[in-house]
N, C-alpha and C. Protein backbone atom coordinates (compact mmCIF):
# COMPACT_ATOMS: atom_id res chain seq x y z
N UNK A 1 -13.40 -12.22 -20.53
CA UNK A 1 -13.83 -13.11 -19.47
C UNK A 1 -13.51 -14.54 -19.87
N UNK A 2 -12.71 -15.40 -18.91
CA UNK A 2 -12.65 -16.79 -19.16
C UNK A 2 -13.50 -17.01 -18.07
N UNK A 3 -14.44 -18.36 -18.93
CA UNK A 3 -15.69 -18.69 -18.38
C UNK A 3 -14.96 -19.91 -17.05
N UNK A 4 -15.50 -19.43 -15.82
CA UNK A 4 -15.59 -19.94 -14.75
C UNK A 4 -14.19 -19.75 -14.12
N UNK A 5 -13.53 -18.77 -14.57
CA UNK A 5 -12.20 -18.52 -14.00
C UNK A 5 -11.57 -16.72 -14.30
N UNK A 6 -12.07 -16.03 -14.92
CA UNK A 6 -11.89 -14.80 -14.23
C UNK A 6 -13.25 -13.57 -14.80
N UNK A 7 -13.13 -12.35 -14.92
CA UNK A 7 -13.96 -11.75 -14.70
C UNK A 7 -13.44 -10.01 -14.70
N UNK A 8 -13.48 -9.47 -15.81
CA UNK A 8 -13.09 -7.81 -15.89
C UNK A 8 -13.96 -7.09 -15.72
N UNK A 9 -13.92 -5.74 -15.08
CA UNK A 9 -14.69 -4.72 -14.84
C UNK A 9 -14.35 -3.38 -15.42
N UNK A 10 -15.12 -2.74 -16.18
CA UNK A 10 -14.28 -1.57 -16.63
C UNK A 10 -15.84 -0.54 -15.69
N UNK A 11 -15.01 0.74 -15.41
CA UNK A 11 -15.12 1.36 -14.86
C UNK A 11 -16.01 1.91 -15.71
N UNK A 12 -17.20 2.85 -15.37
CA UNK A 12 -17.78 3.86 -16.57
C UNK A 12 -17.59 4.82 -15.73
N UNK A 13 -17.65 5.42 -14.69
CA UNK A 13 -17.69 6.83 -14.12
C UNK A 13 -17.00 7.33 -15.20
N UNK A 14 -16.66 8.88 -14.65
CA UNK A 14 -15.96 9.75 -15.21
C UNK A 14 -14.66 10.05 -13.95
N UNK A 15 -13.42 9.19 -14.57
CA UNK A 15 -12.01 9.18 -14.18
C UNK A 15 -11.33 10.32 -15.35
N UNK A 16 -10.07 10.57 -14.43
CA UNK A 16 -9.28 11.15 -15.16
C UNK A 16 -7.86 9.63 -15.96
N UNK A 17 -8.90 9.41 -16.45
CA UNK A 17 -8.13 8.04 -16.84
C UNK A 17 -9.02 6.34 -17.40
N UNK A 18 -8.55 5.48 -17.34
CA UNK A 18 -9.03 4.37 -17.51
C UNK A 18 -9.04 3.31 -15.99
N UNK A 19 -9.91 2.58 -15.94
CA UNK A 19 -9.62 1.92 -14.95
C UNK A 19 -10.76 0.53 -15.36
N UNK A 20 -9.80 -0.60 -14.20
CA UNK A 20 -10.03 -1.83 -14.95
C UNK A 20 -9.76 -2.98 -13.45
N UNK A 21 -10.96 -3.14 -13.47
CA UNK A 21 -10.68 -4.42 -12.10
C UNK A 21 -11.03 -5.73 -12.42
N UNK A 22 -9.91 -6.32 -12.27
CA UNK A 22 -10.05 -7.95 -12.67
C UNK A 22 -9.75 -8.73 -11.60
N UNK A 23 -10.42 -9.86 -11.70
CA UNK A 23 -10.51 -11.25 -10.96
C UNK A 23 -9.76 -11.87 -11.72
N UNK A 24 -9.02 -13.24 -11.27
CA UNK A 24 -8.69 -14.18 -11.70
C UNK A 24 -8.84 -15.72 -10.70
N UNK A 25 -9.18 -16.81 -10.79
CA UNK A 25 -9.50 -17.78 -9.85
C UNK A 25 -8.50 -18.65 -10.15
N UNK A 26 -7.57 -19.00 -9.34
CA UNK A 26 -6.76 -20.10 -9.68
C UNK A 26 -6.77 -21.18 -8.73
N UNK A 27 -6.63 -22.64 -9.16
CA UNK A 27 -7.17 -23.26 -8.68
C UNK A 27 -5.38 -24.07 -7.68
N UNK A 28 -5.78 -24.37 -6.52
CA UNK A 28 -4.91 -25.03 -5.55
C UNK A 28 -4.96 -26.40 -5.16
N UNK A 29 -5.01 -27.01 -5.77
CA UNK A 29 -5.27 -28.67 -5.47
C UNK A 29 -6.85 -28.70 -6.44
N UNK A 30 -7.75 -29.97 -5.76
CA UNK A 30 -9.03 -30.00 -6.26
C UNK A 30 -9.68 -29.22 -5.26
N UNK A 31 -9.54 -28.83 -4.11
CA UNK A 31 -10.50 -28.23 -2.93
C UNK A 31 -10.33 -26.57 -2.43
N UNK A 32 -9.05 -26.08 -3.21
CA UNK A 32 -8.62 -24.84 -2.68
C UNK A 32 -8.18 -23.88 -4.04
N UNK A 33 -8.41 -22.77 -3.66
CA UNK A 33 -8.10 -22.01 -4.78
C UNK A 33 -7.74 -20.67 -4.46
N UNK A 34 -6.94 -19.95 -5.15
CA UNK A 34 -6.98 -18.55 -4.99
C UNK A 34 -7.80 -17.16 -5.81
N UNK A 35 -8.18 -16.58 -5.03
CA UNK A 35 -8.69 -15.30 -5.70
C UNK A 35 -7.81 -14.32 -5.79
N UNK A 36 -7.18 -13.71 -7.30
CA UNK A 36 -6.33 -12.51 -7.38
C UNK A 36 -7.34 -11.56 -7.87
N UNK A 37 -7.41 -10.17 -7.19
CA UNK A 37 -8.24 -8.97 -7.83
C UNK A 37 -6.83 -7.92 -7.93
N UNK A 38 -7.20 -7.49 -9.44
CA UNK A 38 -6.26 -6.53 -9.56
C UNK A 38 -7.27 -5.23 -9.93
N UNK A 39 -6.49 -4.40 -9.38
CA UNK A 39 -6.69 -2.86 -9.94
C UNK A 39 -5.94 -2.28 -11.04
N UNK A 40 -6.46 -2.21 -12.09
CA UNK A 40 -5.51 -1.22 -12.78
C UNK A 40 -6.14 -0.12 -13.54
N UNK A 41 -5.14 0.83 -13.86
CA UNK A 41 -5.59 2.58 -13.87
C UNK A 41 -4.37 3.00 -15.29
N UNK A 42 -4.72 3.28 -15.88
CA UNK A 42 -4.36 3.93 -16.83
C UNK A 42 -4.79 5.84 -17.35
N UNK A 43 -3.42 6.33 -16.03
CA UNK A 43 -3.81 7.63 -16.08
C UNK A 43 -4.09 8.36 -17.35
N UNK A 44 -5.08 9.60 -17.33
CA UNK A 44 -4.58 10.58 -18.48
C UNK A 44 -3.66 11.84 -17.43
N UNK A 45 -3.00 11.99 -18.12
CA UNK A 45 -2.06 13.35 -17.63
C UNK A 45 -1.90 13.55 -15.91
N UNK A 46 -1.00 14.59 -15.65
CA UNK A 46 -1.11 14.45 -14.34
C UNK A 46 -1.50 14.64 -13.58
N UNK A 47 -2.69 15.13 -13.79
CA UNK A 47 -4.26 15.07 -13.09
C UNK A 47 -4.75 13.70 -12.68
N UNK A 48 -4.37 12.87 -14.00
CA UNK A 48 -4.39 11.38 -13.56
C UNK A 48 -3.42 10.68 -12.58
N UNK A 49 -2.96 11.08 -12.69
CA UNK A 49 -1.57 10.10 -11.93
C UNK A 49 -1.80 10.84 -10.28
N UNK A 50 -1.75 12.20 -10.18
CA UNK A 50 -2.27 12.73 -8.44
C UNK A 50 -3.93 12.36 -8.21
N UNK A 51 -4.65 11.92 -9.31
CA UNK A 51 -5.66 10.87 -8.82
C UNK A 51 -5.62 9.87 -8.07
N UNK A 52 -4.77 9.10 -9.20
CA UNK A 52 -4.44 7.70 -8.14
C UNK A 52 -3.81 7.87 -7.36
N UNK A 53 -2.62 8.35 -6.94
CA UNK A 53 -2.08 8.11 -5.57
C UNK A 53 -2.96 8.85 -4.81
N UNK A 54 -4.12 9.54 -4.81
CA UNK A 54 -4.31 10.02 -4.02
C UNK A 54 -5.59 9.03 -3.23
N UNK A 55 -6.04 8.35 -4.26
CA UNK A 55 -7.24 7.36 -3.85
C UNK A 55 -6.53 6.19 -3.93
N UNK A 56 -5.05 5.94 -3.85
CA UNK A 56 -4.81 4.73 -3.62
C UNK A 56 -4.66 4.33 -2.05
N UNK A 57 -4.53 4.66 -1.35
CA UNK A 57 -4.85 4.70 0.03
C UNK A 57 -6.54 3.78 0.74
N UNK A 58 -7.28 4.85 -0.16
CA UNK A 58 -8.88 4.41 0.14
C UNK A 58 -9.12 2.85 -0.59
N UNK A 59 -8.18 3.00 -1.77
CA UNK A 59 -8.60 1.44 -2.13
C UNK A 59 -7.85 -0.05 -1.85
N UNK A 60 -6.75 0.02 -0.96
CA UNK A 60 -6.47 -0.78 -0.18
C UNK A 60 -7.51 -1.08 1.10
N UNK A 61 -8.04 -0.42 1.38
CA UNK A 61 -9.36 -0.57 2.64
C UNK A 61 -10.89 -1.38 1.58
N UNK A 62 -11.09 -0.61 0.69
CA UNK A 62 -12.36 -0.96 -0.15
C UNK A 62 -11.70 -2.55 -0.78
N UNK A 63 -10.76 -2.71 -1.25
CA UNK A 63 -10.30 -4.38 -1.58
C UNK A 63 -9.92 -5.33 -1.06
N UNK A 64 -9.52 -4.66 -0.21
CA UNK A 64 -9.27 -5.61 1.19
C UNK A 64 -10.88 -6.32 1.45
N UNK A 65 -11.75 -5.27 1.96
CA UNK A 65 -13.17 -5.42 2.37
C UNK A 65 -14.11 -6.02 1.35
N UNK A 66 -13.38 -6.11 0.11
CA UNK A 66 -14.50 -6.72 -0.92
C UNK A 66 -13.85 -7.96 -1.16
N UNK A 67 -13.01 -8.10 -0.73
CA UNK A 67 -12.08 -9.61 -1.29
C UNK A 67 -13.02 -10.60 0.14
N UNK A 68 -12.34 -9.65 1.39
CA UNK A 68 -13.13 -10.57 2.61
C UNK A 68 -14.52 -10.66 2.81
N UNK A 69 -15.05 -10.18 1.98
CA UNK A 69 -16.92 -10.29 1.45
C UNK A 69 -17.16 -11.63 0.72
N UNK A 70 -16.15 -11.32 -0.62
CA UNK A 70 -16.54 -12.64 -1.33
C UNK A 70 -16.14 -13.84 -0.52
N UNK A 71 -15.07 -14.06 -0.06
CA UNK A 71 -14.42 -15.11 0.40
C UNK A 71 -15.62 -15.88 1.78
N UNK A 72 -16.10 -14.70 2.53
CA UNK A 72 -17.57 -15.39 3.05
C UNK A 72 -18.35 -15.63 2.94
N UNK A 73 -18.78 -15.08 1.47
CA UNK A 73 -19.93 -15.74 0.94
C UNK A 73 -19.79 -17.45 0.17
N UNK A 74 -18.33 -17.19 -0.62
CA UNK A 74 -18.43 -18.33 -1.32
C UNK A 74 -18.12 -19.18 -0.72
N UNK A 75 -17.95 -19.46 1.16
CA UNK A 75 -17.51 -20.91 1.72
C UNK A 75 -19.31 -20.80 2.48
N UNK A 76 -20.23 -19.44 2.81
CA UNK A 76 -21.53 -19.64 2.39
C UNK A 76 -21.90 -20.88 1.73
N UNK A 77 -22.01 -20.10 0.69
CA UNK A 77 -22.40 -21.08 -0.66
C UNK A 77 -22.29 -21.82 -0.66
N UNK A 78 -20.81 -22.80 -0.41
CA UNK A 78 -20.34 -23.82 -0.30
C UNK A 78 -20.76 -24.44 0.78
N UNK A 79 -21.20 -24.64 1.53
CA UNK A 79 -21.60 -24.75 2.95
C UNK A 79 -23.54 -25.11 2.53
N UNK A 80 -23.83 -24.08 2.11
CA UNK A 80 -25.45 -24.62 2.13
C UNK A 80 -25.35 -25.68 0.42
N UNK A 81 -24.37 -25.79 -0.39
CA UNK A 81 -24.60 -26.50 -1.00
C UNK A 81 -24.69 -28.33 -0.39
N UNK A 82 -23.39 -28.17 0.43
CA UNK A 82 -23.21 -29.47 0.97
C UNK A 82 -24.67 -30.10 1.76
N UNK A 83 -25.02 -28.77 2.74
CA UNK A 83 -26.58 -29.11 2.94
C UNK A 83 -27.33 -29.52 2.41
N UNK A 84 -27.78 -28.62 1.09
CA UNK A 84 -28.74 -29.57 0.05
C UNK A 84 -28.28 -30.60 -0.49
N UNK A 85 -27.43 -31.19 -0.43
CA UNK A 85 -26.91 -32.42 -0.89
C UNK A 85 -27.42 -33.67 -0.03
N UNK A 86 -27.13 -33.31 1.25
CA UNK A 86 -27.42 -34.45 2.31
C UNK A 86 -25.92 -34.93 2.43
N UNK A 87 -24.92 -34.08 2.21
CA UNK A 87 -23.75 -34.49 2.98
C UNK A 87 -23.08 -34.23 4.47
N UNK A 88 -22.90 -35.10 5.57
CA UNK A 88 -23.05 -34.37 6.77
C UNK A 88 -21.32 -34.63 6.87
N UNK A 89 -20.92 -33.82 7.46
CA UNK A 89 -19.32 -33.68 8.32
C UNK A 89 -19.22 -34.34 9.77
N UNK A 90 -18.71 -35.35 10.10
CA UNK A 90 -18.56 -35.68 11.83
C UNK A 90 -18.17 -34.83 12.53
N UNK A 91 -18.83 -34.74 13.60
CA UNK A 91 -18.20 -33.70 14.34
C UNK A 91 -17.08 -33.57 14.93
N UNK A 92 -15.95 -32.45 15.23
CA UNK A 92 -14.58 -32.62 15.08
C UNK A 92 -13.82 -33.02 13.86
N UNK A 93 -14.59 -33.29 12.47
CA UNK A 93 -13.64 -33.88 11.21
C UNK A 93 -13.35 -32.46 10.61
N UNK A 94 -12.74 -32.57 10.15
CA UNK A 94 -11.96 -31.32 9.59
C UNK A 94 -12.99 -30.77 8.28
N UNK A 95 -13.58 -30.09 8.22
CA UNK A 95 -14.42 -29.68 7.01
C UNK A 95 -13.73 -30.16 5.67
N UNK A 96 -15.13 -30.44 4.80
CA UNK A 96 -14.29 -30.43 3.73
C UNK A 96 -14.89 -29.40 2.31
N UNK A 97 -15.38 -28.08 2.96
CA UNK A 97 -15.87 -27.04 2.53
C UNK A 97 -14.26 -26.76 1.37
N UNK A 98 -14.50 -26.34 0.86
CA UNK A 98 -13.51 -25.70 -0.77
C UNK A 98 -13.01 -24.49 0.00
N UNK A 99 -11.26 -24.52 0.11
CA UNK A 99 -11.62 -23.08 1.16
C UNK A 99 -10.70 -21.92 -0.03
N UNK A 100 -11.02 -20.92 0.15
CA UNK A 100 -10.88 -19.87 -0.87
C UNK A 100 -9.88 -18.92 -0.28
N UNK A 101 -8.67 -18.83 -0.86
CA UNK A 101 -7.61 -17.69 -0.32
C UNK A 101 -7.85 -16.37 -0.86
N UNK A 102 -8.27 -15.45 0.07
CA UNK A 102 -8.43 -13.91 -0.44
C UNK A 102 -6.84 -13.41 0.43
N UNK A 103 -7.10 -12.27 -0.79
CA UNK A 103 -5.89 -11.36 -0.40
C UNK A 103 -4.75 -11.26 -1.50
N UNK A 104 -5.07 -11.97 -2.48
CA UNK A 104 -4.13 -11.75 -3.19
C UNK A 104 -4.25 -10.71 -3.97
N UNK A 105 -3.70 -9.76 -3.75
CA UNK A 105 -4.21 -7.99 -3.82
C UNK A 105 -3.16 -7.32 -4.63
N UNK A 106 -3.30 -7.04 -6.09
CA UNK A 106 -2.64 -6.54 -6.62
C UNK A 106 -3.16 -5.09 -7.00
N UNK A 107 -2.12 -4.17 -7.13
CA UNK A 107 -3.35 -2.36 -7.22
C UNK A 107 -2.17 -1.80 -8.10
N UNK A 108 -2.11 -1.65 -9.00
CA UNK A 108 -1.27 -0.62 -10.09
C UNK A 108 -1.67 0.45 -11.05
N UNK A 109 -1.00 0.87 -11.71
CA UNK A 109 -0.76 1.80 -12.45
C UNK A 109 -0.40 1.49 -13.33
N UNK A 110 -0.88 1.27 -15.20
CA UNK A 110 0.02 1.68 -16.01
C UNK A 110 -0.13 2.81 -16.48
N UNK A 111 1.18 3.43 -16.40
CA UNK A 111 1.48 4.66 -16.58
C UNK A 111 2.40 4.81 -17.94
């Protein structure tokens, strides 16, 4: 884990394999940034490998849906922070909420 910029997950179920989901936050100017989540799977045998392709399908829907989760919470967040601040936006001014690019969706295999 690099502190305030990414974030690994290792899997404990019981896979026919290893598996490993990481974040990474990269930053786009001072106000914008991107979120990359990767999947990765490190089959055992080929029990492993007709695993994943077979649930790789389902997890383009589940990352898709968890990327566009975070991404509404953290302009949330961002949003009631500005509140407690006592910073107000004119109306019609273009926000100046931190806006967060999801989707950068990487899903592999090392095999």
């Amino acid at each position: 884990m690099e502190q305030d910029r990414s974030l690994s997950l290792r899997a404990e179920m019981r896979l026919p394999g290893q598996a490993l989901l990481d974040f990474r936050i990269e930053a786009n100017g001072a106000q914008n940034c991107t979120l990359r989540q990767t999947a990765l799977f490190e089959p055992r045998g080929l029990f492993g490998l007709m695993y994943w392709y077979a649930v790789l399908p389902l997890h383009g829907v589940v990352f898709r849906g968890m990327l566009a989760s975070i991404q509404r919470d953290a302009v949330e967040i961002a949003a009631l922070e500005r509140a407690d601040s006592g910073i107000s936006v004119a109306p019609g001014a273009p926000s100046a909420l931190p806006a967060l690019r999801a989707g950068e969706r990487v899903v592999r295999y090392d095999g």
